[in-house]
Protein backbone atom coordinates (compact mmCIF):
# COMPACT_ATOMS: atom_id res chain seq x y z
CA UNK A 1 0.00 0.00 0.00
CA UNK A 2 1.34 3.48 -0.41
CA UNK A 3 0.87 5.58 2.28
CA UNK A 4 2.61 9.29 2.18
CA UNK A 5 4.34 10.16 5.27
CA UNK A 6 2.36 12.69 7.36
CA UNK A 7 4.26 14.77 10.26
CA UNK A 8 3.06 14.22 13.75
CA UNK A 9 2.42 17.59 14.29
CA UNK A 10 -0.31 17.75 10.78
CA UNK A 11 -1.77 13.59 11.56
CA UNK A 12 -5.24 15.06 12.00
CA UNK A 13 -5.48 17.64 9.49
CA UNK A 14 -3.54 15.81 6.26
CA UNK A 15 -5.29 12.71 4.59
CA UNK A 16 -3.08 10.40 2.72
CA UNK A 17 -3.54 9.78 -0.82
CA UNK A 18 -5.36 6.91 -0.25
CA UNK A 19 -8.17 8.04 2.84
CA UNK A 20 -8.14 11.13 0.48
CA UNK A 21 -10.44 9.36 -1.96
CA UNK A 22 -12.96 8.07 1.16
CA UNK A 23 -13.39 11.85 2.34
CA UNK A 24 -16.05 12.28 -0.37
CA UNK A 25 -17.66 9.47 1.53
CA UNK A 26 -17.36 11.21 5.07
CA UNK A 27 -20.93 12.31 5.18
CA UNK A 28 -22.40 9.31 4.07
CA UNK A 29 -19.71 6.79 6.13
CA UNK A 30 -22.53 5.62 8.50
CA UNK A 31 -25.14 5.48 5.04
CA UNK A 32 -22.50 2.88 3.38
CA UNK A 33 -21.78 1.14 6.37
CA UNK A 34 -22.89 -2.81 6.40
CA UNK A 35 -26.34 -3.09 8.43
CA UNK A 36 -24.74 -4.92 11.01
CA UNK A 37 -23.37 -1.44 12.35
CA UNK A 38 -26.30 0.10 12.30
CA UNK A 39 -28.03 -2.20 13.99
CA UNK A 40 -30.10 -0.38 17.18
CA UNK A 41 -30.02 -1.66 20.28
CA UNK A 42 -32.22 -4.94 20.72
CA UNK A 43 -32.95 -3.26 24.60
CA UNK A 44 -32.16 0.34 25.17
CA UNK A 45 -32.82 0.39 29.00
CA UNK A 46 -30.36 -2.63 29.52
CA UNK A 47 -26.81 -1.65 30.24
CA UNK A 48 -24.62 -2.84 27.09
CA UNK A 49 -21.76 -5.94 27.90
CA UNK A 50 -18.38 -5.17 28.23
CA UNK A 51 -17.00 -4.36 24.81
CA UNK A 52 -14.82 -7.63 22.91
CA UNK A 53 -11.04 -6.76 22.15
CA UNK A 54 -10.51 -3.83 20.02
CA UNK A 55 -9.09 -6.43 17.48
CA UNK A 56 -10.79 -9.73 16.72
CA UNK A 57 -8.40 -12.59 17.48
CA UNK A 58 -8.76 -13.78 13.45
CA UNK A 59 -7.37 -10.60 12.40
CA UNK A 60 -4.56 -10.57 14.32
CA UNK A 61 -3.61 -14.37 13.26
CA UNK A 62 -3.38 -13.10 9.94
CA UNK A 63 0.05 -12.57 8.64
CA UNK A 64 2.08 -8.71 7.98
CA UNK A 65 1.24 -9.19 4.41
CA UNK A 66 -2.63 -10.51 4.26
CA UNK A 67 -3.35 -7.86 6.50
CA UNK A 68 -2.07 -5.24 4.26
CA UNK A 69 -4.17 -6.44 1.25
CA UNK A 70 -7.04 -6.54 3.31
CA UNK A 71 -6.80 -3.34 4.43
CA UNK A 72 -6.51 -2.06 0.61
CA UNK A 73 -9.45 -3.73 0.16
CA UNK A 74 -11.48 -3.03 3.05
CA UNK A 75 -10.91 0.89 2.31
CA UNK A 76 -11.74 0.95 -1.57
CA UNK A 77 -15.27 -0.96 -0.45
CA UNK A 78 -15.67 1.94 2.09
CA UNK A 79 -15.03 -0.46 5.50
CA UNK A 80 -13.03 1.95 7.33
CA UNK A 81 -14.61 0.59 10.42
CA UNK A 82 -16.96 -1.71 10.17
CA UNK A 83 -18.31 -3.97 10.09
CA UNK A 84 -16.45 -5.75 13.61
CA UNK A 85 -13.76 -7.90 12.22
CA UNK A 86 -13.72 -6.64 8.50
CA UNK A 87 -12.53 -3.44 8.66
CA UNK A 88 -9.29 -1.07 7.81
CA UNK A 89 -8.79 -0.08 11.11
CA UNK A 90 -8.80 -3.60 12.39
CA UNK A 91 -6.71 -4.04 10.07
CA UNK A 92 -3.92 -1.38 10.38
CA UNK A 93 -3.84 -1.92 14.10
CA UNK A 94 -3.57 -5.20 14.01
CA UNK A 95 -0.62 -4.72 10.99
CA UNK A 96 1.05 -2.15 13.50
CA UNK A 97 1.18 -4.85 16.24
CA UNK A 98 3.40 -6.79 14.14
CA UNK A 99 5.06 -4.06 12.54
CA UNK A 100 5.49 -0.92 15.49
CA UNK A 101 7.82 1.39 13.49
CA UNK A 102 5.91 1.09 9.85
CA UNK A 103 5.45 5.05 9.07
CA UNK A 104 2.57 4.59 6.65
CA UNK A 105 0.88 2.21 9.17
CA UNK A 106 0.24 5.17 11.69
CA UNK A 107 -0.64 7.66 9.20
CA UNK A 108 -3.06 5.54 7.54
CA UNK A 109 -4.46 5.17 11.45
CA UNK A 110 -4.02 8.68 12.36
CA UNK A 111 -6.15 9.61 9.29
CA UNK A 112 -9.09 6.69 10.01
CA UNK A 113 -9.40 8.11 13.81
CA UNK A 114 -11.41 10.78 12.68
CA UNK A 115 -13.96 9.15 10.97
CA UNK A 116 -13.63 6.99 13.58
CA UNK A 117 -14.35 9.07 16.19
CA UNK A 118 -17.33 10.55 14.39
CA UNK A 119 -19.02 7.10 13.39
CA UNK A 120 -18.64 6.45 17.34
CA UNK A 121 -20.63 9.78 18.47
CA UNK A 122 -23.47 8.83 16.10
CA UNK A 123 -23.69 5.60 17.94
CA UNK A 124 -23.98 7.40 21.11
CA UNK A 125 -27.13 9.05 19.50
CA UNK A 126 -28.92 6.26 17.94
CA UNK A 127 -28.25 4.45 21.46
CA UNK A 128 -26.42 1.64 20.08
CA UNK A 129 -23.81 1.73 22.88
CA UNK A 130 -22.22 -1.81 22.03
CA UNK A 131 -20.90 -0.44 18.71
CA UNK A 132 -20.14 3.00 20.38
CA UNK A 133 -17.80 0.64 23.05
CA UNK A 134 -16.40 -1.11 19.81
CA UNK A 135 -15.44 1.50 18.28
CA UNK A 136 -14.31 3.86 21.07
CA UNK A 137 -11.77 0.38 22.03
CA UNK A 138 -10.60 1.03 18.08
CA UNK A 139 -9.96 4.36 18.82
CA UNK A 140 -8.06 3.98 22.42
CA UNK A 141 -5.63 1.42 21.05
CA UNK A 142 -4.87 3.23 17.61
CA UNK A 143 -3.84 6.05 20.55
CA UNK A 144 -4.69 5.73 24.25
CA UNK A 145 -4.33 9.38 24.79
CA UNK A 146 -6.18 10.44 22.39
CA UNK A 147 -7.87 13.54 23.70
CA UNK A 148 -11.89 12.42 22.33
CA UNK A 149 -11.71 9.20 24.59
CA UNK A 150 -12.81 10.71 27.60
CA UNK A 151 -15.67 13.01 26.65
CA UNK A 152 -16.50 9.48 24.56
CA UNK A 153 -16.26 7.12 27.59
CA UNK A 154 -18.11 9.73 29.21
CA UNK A 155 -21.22 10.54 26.83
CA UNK A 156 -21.34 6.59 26.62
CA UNK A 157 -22.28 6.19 30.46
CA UNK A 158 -23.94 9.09 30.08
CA UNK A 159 -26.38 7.92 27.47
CA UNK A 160 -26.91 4.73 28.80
CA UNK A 161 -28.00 6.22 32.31
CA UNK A 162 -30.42 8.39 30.43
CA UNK A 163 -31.60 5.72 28.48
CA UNK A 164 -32.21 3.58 31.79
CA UNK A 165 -34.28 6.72 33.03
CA UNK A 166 -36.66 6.78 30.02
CA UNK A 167 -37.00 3.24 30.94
CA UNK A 168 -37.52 4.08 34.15
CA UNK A 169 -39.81 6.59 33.44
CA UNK A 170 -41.82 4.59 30.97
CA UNK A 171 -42.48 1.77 33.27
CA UNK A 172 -43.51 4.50 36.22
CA UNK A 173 -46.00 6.18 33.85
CA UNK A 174 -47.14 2.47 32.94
CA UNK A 175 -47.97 1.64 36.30
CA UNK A 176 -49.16 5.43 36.80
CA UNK A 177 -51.80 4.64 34.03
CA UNK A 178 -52.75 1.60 35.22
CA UNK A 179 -53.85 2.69 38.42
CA UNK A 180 -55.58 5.74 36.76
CA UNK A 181 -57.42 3.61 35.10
CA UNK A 182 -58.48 1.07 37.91
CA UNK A 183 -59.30 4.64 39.67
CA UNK A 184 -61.49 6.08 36.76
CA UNK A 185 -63.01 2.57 36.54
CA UNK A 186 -63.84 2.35 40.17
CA UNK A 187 -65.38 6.22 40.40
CA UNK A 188 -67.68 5.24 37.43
CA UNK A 189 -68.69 2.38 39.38
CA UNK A 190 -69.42 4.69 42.10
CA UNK A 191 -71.31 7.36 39.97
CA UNK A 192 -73.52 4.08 38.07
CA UNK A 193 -74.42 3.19 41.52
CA UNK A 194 -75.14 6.77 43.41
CA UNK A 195 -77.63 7.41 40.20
CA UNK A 196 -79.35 3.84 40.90
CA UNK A 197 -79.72 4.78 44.26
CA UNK A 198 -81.01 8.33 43.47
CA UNK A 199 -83.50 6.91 40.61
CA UNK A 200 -84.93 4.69 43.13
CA UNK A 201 -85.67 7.26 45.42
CA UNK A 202 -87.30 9.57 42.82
CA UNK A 203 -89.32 6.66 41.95
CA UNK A 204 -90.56 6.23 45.36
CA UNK A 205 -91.17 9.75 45.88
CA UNK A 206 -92.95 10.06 42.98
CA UNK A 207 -95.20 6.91 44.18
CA UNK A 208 -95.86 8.22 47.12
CA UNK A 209 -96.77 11.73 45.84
CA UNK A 210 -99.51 9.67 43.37
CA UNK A 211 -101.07 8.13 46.25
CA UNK A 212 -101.05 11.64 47.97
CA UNK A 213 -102.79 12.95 44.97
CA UNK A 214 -105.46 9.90 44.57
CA UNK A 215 -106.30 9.76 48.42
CA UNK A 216 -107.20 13.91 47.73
CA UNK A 217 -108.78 13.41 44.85
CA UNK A 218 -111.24 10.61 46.62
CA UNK A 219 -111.41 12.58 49.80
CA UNK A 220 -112.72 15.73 47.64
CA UNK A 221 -114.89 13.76 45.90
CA UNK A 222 -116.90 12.25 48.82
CA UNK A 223 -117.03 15.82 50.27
CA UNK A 224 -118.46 17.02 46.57
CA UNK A 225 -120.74 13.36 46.87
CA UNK A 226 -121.62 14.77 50.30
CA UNK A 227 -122.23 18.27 49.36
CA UNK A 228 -124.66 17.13 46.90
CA UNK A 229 -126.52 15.09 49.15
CA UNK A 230 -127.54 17.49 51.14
CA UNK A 231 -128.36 19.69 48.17
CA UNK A 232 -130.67 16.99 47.14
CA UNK A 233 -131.90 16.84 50.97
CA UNK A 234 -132.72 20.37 51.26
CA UNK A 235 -134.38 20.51 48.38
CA UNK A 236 -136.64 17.38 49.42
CA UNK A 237 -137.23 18.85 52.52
CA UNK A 238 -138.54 22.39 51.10
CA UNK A 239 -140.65 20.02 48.27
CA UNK A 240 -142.33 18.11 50.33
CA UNK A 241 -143.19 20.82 53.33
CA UNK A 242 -147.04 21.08 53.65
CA UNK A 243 -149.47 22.52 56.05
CA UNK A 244 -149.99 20.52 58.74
CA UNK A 245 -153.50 19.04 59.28
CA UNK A 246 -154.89 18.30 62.60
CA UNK A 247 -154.33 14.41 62.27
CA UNK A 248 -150.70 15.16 61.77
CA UNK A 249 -150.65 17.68 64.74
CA UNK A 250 -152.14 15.08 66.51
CA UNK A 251 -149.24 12.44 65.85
CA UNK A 252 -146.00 13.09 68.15
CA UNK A 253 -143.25 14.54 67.08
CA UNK A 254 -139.98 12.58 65.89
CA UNK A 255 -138.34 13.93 68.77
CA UNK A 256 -140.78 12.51 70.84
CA UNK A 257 -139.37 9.18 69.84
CA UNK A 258 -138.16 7.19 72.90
CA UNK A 259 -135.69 4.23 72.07
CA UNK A 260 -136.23 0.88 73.45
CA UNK A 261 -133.37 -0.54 71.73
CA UNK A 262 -130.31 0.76 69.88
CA UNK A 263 -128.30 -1.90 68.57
CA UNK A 264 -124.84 -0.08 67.82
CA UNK A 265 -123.27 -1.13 64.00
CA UNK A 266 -120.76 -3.37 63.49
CA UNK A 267 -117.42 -1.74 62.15
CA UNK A 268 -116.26 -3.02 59.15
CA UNK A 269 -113.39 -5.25 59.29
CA UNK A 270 -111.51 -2.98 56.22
CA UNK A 271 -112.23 0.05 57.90
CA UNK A 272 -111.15 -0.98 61.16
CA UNK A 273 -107.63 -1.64 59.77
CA UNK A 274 -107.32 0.99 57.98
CA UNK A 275 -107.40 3.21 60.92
CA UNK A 276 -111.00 5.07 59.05
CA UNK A 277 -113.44 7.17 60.88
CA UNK A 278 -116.72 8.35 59.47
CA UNK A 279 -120.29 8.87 60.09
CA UNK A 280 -123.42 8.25 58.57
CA UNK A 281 -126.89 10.17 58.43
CA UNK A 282 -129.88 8.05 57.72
CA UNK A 283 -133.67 8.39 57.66
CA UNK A 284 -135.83 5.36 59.03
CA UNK A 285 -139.22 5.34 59.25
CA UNK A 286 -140.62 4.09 62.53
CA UNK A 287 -143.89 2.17 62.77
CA UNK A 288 -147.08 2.37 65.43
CA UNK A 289 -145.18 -0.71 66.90
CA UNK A 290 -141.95 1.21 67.51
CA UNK A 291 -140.28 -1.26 64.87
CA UNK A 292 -138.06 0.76 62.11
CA UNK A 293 -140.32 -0.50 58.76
CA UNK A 294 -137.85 1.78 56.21
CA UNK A 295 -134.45 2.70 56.61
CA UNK A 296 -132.10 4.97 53.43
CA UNK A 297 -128.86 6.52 53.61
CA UNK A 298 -129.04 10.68 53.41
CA UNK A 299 -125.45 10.87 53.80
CA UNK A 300 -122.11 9.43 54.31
CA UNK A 301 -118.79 10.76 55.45
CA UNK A 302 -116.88 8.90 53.31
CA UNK A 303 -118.87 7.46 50.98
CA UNK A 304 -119.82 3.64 50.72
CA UNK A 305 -117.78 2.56 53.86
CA UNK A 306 -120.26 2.70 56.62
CA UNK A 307 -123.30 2.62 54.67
CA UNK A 308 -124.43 -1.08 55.17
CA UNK A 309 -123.60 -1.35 58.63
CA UNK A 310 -125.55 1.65 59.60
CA UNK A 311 -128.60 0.70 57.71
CA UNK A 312 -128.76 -3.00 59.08
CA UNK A 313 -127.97 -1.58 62.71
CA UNK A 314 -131.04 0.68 62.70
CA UNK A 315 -133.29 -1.59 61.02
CA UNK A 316 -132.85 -3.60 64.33
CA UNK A 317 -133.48 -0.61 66.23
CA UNK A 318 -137.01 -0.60 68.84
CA UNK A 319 -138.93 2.20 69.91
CA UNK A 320 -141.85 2.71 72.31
CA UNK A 321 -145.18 2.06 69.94
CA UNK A 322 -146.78 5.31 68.45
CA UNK A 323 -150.14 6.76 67.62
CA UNK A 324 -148.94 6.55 63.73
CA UNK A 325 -145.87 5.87 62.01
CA UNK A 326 -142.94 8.62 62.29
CA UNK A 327 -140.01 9.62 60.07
CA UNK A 328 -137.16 10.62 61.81
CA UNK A 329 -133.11 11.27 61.01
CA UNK A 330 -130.01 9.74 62.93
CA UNK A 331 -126.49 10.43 62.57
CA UNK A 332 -124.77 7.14 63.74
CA UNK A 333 -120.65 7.64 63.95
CA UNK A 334 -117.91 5.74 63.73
CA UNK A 335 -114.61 5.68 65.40
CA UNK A 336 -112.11 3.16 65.77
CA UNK A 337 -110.85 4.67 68.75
């Protein structure tokens, strides 16, 4: 290979003849790399392995001479360093192990460390720290003092702890969403069951307000029922008012009535449960034997609850016997009390 001798004082500015014609290539090194270097890593949040040897043991078993034809080669395809074990700068350092005071092998090095070097820092940024260790070992034994190793060594560790905390972070805001959800899940639970609870109660209320509003309404009607009885009564009465003739002035009054017997009415059993109170005005007729021979409901307080019982209680009722028959009014009441 020829390799012009570069000046230790101008190794990282001059190119020899031969890198010369791969600095076209400089922008697109990592674009024409093999795929294996570009490979990202299979688990970012997993600290990488410690890196292999800088050289792979089958490069440096190859002789002085194979190793300087497969360099040639290695740099006219454009594998300056990579992929591992098939490329120049395995090569070169592995030719400079066997041959320390070769000239051209250190320039050709000293010109490969910068591309080198810059192929390493963009495997710091993709996160592929096991080729960024690979490379950075290239790098420390083509020159262990080079100045780039520790701000390498030290953006490596540096990436991989912040790669751990994404990690980190990830899983936290996992577990952070899972419980957010079991929470959300549990308060609509919660809400489902508050509004069950609350529709029952409306429900009820509303029930109960309907059977407010019927008892009313049948309460007002036997008072209208009621009312309109005793319309009708006073009407009868004023219809029926004659002038009296002297066999009627002769009969006694109703209030001169005198009860023998007064059976009182049996409460009805529905009634009684209930807790209902009433009373009943009814007109019997009472004959010259003091039996009652005609018994009718005026009025009832409420309606068609009492009414039986009244009628068959006074139509067992007994008076003192009279001149002629009488038509009188009782009001018979009820209380369960």
């Amino acid at each position: 290979m020829s390799v012009a001798t570069i000046s230790k004082k101008s190794r990282w500015v001059a190119l020899s003849p031969v890198v010369l014609a791969l600095a076209v290539a400089v922008a697109g090194c990592s674009k024409d790399e093999p795929a294996s270097t570009a490979a990202p890593a299979a688990a970012p949040a997993a600290v990488a392995a410690p890196p292999a040897p800088a050289v792979s043991a089958q490069v440096q078993a190859m002789g002085a001479d194979e190793l300087r034809a497969a360099a040639n080669k290695a740099l006219a395809e454009n594998r300056i360093y990579a992929p591992g074990g098939d490329n120049a700068m395995e090569y070169y350092l592995a030719l400079r192990d066997k041959l320390p005071s070769d000239p051209a092998v250190a320039s050709a090095l000293t010109d490969l460390m910068p591309y080198t070097l810059i192929a390493t820092e963009q495997s710091i940024g993709r996160d592929d720290f096991v080729e960024a260790q690979r490379l950075s070992g290239l790098l420390e034994k083509a020159d262990p003092k080079a100045p780039a190793l520790p701000r390498l060594k030290q953006s490596i560790a540096a990436a991989q702890l912040a790669v751990t905390a994404r990690a980190e972070t990830a899983k936290t805001k996992e577990v952070t969403d899972a419980e957010a959800k079991v929470l959300e899940t549990k308060r609509l639970a919660q809400q489902a069951e508050q509004q069950r609870v609350a529709a029952e109660a409306l429900a009820t209320q509303q029930q109960q307000d309907a059977a407010r509003k019927a008892e009313a309404d049948r309460v007002a009607a036997a008072q209208r029922e009621a009312a309109a009885a005793a319309q009708r009564e006073a009407a009868a009465r004023t219809a029926t008012t004659t002038p009296a003739t002297p066999a009627a002035a002769a009969r006694p009054a109703a209030n001169a009535l005198k009860v023998v017997s007064s059976p009182s009415p049996r409460y009805p059993p529905e009634a009684l449960r209930a807790g209902t109170s009433g009373e009943v005005l009814v007109e019997i007729t009472v004959g010259t034997d003091g039996s009652v021979t005609n018994a009718r409901v005026v009025r009832a307080t409420p309606a068609r609850v009492f009414d039986r019982e009244a009628l068959n209680a006074v139509r067992r009722w007994k008076f003192e016997p009279i001149d002629a028959p009488t038509t009188t009014r009782r009001t018979l009441a009820f209380n369960p009390g």
